[in-house]
PDBML (XML) file of the C-alpha atoms, coordinates in Angstrom:
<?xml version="1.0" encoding="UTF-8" ?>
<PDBx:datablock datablockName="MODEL"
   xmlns:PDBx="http://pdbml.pdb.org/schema/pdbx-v50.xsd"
   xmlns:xsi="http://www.w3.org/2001/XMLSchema-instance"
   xsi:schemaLocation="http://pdbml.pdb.org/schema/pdbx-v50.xsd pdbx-v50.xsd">
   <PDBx:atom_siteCategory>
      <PDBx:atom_site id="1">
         <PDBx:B_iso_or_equiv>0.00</PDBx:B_iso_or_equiv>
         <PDBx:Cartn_x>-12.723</PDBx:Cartn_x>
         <PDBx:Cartn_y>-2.677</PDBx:Cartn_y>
         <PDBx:Cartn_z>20.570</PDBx:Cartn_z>
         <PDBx:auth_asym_id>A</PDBx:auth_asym_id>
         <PDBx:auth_atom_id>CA</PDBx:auth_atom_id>
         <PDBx:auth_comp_id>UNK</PDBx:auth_comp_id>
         <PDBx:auth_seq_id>1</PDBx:auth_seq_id>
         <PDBx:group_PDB>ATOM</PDBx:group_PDB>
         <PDBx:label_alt_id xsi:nil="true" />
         <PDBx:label_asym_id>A</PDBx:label_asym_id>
         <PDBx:label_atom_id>CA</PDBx:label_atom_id>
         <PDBx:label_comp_id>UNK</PDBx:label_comp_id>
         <PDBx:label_entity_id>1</PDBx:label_entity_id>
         <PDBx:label_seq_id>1</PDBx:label_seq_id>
         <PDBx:occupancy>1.00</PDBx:occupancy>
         <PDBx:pdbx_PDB_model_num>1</PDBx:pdbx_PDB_model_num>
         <PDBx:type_symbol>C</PDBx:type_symbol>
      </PDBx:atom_site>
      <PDBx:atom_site id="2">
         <PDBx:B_iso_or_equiv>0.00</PDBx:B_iso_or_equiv>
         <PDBx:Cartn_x>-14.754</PDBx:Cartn_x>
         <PDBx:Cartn_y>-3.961</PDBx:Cartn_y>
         <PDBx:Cartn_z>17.513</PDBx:Cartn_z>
         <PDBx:auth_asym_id>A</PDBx:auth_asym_id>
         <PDBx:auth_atom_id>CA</PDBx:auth_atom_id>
         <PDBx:auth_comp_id>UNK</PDBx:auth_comp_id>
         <PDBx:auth_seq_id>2</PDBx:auth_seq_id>
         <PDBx:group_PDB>ATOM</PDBx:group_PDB>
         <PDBx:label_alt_id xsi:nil="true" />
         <PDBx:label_asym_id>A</PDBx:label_asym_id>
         <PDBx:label_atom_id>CA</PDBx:label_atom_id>
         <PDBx:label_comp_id>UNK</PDBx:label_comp_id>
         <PDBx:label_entity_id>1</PDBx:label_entity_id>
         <PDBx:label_seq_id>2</PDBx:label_seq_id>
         <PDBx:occupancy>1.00</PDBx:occupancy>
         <PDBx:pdbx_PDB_model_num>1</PDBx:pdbx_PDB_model_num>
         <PDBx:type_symbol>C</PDBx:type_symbol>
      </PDBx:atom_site>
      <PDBx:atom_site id="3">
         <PDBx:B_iso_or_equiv>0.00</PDBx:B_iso_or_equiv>
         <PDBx:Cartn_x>-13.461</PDBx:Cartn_x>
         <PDBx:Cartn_y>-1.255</PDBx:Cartn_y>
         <PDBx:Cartn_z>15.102</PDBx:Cartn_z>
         <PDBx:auth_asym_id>A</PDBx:auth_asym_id>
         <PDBx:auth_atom_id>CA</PDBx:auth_atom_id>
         <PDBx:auth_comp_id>UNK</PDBx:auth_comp_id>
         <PDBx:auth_seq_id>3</PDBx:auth_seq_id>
         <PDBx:group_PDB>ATOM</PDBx:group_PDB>
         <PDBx:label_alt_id xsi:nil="true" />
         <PDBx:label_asym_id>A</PDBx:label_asym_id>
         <PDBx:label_atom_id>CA</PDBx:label_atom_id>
         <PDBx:label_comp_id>UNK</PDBx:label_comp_id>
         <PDBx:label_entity_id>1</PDBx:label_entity_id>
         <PDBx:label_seq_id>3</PDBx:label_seq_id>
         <PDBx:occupancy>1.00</PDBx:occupancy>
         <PDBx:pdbx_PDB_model_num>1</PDBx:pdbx_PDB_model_num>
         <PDBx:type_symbol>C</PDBx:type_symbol>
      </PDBx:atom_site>
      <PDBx:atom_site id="4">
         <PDBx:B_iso_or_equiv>0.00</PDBx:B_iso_or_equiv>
         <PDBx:Cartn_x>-9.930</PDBx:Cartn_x>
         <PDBx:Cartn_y>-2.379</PDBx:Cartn_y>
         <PDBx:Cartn_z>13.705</PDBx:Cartn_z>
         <PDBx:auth_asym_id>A</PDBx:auth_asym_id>
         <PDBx:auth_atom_id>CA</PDBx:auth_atom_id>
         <PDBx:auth_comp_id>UNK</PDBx:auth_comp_id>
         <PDBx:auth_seq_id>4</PDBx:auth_seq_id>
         <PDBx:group_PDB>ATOM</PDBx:group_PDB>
         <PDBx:label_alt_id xsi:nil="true" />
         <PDBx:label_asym_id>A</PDBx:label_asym_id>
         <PDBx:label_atom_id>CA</PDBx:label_atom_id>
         <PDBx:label_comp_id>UNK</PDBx:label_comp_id>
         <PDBx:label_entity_id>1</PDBx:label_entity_id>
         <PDBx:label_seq_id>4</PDBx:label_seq_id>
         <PDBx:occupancy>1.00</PDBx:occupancy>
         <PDBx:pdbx_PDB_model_num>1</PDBx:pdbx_PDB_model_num>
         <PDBx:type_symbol>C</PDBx:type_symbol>
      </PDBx:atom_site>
      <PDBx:atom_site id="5">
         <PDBx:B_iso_or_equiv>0.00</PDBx:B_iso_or_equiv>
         <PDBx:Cartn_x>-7.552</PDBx:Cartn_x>
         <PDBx:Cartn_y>0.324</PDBx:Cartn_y>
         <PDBx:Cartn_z>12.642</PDBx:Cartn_z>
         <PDBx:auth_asym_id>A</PDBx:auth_asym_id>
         <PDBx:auth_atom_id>CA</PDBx:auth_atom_id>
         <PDBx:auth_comp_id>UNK</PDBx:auth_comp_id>
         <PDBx:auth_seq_id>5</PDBx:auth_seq_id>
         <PDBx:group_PDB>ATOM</PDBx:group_PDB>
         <PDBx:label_alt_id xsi:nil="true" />
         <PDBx:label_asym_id>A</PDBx:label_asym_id>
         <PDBx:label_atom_id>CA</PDBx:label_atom_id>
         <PDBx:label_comp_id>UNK</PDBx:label_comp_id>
         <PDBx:label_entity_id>1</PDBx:label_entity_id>
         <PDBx:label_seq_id>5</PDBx:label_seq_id>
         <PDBx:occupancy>1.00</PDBx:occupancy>
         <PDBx:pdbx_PDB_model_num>1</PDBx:pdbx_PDB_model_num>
         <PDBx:type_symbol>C</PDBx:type_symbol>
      </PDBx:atom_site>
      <PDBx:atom_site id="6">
         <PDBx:B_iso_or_equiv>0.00</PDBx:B_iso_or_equiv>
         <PDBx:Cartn_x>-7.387</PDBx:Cartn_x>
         <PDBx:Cartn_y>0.471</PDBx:Cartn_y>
         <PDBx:Cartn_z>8.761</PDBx:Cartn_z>
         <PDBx:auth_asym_id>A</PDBx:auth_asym_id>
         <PDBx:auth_atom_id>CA</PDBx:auth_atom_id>
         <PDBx:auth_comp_id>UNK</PDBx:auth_comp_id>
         <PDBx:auth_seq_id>6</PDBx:auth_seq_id>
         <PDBx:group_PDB>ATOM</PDBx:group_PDB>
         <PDBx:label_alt_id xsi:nil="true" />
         <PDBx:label_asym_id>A</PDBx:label_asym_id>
         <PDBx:label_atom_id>CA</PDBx:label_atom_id>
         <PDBx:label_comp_id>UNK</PDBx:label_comp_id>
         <PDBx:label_entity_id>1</PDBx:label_entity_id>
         <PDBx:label_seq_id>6</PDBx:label_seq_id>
         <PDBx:occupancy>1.00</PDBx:occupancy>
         <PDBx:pdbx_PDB_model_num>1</PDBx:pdbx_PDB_model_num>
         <PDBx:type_symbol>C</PDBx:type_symbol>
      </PDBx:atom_site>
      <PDBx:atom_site id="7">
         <PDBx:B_iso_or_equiv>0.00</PDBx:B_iso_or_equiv>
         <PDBx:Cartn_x>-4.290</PDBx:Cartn_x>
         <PDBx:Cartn_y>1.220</PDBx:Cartn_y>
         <PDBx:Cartn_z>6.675</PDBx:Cartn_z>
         <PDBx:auth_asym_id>A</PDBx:auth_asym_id>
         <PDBx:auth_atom_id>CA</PDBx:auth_atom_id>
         <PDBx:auth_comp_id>UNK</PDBx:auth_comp_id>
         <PDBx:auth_seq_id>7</PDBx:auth_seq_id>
         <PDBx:group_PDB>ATOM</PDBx:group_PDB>
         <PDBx:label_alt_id xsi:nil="true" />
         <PDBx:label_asym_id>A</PDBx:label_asym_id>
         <PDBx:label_atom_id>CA</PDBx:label_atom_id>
         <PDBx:label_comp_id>UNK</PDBx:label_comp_id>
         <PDBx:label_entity_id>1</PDBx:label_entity_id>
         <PDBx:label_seq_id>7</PDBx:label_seq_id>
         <PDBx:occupancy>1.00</PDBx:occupancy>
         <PDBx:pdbx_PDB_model_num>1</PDBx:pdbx_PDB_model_num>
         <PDBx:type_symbol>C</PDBx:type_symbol>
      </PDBx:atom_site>
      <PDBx:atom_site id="8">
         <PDBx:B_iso_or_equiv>0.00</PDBx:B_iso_or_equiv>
         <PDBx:Cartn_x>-4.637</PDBx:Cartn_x>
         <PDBx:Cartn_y>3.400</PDBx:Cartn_y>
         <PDBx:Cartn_z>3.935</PDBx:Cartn_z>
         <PDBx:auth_asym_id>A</PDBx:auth_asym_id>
         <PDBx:auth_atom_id>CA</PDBx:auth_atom_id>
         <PDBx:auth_comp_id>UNK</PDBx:auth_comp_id>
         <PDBx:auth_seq_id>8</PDBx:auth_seq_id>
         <PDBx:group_PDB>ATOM</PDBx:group_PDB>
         <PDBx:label_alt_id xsi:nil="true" />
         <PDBx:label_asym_id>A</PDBx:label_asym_id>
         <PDBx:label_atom_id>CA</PDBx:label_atom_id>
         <PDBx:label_comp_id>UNK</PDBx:label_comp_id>
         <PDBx:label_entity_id>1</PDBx:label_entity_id>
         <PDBx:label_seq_id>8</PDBx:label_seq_id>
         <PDBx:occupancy>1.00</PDBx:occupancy>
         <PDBx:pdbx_PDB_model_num>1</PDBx:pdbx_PDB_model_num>
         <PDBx:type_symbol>C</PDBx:type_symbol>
      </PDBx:atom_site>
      <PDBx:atom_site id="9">
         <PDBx:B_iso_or_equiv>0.00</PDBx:B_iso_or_equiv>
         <PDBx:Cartn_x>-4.637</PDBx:Cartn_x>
         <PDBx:Cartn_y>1.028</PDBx:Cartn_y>
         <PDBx:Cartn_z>1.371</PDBx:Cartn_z>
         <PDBx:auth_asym_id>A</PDBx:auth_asym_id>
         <PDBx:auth_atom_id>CA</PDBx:auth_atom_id>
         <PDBx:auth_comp_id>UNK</PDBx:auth_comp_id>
         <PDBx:auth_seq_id>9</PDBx:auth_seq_id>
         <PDBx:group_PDB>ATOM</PDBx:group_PDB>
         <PDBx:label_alt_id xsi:nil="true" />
         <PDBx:label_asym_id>A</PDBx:label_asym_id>
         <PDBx:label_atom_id>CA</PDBx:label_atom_id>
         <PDBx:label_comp_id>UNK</PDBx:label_comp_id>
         <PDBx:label_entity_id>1</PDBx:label_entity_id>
         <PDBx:label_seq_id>9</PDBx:label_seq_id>
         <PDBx:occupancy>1.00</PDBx:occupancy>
         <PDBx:pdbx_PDB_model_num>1</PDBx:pdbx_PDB_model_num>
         <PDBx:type_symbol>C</PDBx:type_symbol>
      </PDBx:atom_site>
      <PDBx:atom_site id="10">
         <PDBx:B_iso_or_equiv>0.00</PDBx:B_iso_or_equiv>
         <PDBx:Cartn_x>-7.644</PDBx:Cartn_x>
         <PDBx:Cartn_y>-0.522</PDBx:Cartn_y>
         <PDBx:Cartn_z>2.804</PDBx:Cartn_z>
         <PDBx:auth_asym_id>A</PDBx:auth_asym_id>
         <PDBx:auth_atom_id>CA</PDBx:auth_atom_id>
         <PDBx:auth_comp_id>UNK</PDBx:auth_comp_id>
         <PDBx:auth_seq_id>10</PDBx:auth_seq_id>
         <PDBx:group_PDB>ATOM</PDBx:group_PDB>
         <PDBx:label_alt_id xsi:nil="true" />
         <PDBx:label_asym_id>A</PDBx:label_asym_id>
         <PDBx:label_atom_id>CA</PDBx:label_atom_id>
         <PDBx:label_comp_id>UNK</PDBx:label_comp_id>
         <PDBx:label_entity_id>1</PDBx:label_entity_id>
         <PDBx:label_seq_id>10</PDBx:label_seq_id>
         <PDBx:occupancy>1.00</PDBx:occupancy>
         <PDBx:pdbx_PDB_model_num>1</PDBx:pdbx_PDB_model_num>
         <PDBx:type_symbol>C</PDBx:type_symbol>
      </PDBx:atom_site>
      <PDBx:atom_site id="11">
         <PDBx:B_iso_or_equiv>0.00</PDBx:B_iso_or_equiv>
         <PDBx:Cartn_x>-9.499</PDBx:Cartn_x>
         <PDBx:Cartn_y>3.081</PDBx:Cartn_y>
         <PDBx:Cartn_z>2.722</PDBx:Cartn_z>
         <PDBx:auth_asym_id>A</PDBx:auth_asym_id>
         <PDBx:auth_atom_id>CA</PDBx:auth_atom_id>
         <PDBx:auth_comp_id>UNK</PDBx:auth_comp_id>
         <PDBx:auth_seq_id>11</PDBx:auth_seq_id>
         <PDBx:group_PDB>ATOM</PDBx:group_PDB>
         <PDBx:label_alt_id xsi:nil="true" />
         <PDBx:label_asym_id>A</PDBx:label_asym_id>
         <PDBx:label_atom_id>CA</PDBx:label_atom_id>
         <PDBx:label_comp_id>UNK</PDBx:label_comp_id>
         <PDBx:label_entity_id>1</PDBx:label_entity_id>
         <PDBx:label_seq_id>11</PDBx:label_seq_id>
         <PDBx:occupancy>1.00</PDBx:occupancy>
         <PDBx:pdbx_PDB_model_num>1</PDBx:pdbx_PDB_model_num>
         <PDBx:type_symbol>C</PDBx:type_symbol>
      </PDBx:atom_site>
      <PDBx:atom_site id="12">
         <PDBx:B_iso_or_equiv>0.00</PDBx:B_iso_or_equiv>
         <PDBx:Cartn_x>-8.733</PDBx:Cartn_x>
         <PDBx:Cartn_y>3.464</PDBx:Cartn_y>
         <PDBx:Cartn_z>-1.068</PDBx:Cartn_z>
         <PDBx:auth_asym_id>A</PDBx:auth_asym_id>
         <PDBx:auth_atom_id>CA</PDBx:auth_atom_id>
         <PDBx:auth_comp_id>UNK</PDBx:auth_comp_id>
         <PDBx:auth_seq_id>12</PDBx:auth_seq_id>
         <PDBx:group_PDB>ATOM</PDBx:group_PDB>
         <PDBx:label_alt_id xsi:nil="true" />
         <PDBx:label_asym_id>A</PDBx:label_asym_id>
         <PDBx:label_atom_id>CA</PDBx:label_atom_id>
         <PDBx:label_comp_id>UNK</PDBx:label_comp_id>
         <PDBx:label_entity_id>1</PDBx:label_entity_id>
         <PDBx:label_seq_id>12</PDBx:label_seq_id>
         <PDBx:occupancy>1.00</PDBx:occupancy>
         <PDBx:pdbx_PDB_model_num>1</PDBx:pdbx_PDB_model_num>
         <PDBx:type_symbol>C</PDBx:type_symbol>
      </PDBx:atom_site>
      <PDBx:atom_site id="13">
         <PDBx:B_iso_or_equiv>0.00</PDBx:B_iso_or_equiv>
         <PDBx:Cartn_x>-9.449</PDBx:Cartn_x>
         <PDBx:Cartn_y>0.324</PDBx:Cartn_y>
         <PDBx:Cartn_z>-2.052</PDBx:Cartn_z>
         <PDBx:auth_asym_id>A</PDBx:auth_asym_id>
         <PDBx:auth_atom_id>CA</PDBx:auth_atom_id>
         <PDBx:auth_comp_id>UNK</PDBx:auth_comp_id>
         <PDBx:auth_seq_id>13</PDBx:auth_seq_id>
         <PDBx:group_PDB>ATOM</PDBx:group_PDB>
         <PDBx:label_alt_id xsi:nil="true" />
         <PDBx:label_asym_id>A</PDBx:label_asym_id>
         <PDBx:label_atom_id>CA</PDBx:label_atom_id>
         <PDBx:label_comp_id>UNK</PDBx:label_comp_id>
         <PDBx:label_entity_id>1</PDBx:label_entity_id>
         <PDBx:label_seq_id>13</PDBx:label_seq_id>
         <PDBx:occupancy>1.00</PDBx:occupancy>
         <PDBx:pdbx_PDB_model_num>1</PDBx:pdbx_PDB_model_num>
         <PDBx:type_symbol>C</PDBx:type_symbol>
      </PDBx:atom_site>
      <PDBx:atom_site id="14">
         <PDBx:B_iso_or_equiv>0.00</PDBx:B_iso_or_equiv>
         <PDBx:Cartn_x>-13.276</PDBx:Cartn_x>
         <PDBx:Cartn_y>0.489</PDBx:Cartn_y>
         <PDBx:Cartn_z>-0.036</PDBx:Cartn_z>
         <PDBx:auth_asym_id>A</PDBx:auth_asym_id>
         <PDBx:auth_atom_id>CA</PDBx:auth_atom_id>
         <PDBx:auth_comp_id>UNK</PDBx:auth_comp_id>
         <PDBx:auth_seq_id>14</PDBx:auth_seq_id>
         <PDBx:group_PDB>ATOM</PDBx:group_PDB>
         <PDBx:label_alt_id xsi:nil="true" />
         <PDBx:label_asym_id>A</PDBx:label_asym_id>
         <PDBx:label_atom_id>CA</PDBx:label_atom_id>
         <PDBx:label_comp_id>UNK</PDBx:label_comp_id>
         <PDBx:label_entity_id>1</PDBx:label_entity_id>
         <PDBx:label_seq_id>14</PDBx:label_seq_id>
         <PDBx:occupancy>1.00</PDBx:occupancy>
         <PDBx:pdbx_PDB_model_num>1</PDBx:pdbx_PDB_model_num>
         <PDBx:type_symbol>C</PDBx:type_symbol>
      </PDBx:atom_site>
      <PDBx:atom_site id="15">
         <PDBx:B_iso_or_equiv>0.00</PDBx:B_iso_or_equiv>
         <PDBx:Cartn_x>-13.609</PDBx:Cartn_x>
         <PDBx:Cartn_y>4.307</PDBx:Cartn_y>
         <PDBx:Cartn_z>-1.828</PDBx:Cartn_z>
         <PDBx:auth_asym_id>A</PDBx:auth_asym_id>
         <PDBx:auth_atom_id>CA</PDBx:auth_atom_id>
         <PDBx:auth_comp_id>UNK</PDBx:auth_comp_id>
         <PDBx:auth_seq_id>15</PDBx:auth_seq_id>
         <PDBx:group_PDB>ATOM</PDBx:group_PDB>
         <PDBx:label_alt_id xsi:nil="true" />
         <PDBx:label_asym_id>A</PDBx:label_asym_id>
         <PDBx:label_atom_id>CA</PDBx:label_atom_id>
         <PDBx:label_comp_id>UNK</PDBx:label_comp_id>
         <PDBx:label_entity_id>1</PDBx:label_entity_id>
         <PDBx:label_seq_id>15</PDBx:label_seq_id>
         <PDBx:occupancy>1.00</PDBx:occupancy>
         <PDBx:pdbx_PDB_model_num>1</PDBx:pdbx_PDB_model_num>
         <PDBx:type_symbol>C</PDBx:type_symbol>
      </PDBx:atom_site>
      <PDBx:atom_site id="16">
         <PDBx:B_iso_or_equiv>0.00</PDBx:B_iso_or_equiv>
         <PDBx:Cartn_x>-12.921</PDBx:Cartn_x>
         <PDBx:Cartn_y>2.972</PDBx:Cartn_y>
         <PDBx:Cartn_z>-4.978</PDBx:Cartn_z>
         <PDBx:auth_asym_id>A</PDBx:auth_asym_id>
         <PDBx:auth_atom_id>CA</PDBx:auth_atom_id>
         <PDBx:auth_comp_id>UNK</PDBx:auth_comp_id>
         <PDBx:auth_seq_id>16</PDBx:auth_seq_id>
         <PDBx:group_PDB>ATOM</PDBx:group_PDB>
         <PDBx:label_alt_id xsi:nil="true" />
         <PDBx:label_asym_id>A</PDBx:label_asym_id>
         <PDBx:label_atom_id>CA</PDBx:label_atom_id>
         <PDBx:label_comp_id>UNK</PDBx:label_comp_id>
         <PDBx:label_entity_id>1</PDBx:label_entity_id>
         <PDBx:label_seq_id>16</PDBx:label_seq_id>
         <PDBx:occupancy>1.00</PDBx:occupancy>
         <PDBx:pdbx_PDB_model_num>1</PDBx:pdbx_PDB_model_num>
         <PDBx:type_symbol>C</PDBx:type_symbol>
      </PDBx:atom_site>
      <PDBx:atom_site id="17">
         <PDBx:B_iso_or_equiv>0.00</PDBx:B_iso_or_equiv>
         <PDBx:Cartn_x>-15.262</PDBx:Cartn_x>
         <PDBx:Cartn_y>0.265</PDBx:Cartn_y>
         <PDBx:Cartn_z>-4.692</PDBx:Cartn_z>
         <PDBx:auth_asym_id>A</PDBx:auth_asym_id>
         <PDBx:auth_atom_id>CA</PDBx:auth_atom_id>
         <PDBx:auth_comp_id>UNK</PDBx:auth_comp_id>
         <PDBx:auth_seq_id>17</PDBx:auth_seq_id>
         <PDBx:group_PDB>ATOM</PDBx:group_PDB>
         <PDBx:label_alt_id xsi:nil="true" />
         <PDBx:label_asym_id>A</PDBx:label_asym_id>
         <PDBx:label_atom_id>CA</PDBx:label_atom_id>
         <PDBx:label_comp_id>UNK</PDBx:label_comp_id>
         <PDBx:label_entity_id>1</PDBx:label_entity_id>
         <PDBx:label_seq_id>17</PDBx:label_seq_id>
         <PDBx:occupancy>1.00</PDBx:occupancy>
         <PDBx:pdbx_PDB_model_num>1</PDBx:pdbx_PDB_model_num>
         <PDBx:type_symbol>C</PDBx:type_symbol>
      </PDBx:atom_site>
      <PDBx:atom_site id="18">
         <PDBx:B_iso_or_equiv>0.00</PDBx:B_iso_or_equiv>
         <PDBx:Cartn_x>-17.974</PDBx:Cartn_x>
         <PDBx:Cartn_y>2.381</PDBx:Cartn_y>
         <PDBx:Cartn_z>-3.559</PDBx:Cartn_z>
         <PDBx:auth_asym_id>A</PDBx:auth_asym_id>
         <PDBx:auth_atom_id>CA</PDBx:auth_atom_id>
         <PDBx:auth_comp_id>UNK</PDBx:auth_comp_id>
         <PDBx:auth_seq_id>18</PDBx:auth_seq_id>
         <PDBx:group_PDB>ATOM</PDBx:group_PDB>
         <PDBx:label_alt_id xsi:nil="true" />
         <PDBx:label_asym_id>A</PDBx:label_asym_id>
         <PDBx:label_atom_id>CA</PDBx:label_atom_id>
         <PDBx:label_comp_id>UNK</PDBx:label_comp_id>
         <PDBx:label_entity_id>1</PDBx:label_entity_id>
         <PDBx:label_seq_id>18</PDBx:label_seq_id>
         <PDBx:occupancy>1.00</PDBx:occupancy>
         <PDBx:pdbx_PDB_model_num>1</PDBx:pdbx_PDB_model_num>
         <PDBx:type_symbol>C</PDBx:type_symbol>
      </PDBx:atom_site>
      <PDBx:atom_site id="19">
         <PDBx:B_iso_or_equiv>0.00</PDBx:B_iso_or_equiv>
         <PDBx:Cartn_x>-17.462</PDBx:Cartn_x>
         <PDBx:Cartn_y>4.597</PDBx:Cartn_y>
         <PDBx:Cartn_z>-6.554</PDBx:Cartn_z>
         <PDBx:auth_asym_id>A</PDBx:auth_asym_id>
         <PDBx:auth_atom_id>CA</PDBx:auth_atom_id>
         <PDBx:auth_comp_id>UNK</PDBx:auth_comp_id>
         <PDBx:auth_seq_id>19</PDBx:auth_seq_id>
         <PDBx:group_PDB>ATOM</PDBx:group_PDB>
         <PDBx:label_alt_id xsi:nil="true" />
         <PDBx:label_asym_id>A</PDBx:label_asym_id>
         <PDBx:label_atom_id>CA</PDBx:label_atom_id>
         <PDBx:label_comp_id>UNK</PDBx:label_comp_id>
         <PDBx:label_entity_id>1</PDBx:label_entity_id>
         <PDBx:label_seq_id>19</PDBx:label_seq_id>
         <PDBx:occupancy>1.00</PDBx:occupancy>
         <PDBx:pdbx_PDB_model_num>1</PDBx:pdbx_PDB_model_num>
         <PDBx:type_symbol>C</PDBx:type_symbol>
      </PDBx:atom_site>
      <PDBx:atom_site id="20">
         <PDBx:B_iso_or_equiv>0.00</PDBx:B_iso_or_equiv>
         <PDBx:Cartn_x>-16.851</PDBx:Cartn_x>
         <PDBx:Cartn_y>1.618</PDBx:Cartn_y>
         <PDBx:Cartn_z>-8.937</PDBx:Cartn_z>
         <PDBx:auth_asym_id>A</PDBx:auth_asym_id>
         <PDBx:auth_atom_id>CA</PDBx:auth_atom_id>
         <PDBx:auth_comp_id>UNK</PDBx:auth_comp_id>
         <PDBx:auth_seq_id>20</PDBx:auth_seq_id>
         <PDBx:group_PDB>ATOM</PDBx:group_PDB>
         <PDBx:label_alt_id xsi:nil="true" />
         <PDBx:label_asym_id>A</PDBx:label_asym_id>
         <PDBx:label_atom_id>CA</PDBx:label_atom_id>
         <PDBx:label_comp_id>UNK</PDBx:label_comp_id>
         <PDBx:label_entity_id>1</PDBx:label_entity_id>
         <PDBx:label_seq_id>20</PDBx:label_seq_id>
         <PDBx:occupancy>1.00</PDBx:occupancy>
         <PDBx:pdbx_PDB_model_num>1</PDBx:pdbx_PDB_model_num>
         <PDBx:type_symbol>C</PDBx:type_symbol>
      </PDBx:atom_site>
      <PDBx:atom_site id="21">
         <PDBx:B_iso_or_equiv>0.00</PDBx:B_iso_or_equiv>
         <PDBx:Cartn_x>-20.407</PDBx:Cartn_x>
         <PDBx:Cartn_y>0.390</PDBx:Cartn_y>
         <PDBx:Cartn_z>-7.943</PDBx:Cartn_z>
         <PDBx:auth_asym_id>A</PDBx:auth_asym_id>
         <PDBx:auth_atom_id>CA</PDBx:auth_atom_id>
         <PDBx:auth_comp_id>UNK</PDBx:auth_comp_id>
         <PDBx:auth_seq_id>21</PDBx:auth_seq_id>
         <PDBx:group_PDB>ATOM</PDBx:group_PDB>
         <PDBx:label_alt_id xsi:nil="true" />
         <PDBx:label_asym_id>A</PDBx:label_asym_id>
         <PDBx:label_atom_id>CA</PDBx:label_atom_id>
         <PDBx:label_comp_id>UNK</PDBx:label_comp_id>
         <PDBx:label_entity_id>1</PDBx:label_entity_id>
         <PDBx:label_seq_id>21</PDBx:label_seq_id>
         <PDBx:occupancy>1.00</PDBx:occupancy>
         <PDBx:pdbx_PDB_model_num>1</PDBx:pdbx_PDB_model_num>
         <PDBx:type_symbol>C</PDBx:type_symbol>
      </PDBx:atom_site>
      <PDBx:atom_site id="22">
         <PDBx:B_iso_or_equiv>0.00</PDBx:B_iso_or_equiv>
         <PDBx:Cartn_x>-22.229</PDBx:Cartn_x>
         <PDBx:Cartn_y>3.808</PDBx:Cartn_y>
         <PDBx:Cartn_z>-8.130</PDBx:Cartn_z>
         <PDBx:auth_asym_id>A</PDBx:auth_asym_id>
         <PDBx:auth_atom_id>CA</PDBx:auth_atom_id>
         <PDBx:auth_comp_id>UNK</PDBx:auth_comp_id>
         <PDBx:auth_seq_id>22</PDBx:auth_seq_id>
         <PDBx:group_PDB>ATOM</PDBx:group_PDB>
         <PDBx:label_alt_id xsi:nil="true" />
         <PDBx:label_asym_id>A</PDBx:label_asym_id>
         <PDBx:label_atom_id>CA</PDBx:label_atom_id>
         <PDBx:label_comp_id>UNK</PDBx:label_comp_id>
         <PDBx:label_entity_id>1</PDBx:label_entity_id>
         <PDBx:label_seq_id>22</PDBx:label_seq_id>
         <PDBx:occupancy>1.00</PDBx:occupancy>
         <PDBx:pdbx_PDB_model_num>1</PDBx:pdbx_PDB_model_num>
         <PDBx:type_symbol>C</PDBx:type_symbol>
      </PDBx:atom_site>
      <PDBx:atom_site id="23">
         <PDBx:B_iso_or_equiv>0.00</PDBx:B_iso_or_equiv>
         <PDBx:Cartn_x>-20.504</PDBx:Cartn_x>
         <PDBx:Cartn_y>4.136</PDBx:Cartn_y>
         <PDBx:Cartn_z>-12.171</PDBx:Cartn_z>
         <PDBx:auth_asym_id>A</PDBx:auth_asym_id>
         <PDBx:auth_atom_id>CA</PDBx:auth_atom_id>
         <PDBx:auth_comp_id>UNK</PDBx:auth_comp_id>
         <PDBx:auth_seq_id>23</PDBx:auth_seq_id>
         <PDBx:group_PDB>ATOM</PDBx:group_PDB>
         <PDBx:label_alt_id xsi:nil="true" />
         <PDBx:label_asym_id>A</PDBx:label_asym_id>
         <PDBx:label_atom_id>CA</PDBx:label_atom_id>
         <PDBx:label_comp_id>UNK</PDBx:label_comp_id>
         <PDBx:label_entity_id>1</PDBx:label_entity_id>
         <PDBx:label_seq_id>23</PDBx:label_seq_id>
         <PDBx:occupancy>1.00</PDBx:occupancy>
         <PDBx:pdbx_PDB_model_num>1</PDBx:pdbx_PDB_model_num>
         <PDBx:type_symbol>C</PDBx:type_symbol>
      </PDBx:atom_site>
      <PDBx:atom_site id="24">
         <PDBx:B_iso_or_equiv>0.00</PDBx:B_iso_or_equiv>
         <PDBx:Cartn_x>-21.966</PDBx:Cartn_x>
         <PDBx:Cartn_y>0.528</PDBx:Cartn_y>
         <PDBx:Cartn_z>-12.314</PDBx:Cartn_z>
         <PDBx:auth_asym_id>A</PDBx:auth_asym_id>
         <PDBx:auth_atom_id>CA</PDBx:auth_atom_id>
         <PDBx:auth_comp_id>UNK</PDBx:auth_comp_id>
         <PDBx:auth_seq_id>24</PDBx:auth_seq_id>
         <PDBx:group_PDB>ATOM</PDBx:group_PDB>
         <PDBx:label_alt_id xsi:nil="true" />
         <PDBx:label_asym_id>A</PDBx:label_asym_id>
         <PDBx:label_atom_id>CA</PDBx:label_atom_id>
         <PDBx:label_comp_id>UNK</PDBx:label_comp_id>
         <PDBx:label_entity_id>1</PDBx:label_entity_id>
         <PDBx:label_seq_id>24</PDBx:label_seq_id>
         <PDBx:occupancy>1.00</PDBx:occupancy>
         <PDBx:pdbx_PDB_model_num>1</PDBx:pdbx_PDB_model_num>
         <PDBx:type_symbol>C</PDBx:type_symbol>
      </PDBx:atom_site>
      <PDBx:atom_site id="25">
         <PDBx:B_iso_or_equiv>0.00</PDBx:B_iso_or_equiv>
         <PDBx:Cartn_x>-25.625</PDBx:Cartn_x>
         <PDBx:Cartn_y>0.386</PDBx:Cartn_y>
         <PDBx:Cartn_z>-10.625</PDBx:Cartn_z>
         <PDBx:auth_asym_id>A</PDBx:auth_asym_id>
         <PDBx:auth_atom_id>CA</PDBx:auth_atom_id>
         <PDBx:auth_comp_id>UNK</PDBx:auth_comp_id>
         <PDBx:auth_seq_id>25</PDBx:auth_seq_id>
         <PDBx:group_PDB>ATOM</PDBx:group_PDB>
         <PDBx:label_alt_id xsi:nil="true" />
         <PDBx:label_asym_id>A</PDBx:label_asym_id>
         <PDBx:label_atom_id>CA</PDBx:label_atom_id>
         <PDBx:label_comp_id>UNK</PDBx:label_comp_id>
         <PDBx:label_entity_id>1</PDBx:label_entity_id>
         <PDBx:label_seq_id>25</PDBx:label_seq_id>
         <PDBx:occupancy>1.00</PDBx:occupancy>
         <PDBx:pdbx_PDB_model_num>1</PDBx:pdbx_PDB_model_num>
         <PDBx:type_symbol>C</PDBx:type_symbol>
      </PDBx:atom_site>
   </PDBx:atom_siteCategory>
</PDBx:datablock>
């Protein structure tokens, strides 16, 4: 019940984080 459904957008965006702060750290 806890995990809410994510659009897509929402799964790009996270990705894109997580590779923006691997290029950065």
């Amino acid at each position: 019940a806890e995990t809410p459904s994510s659009s897509l957008s929402d799964v790009f965006s996270q990705y894109f984080q997580t590779v923006s702060e691997y290029l950065s750290k």
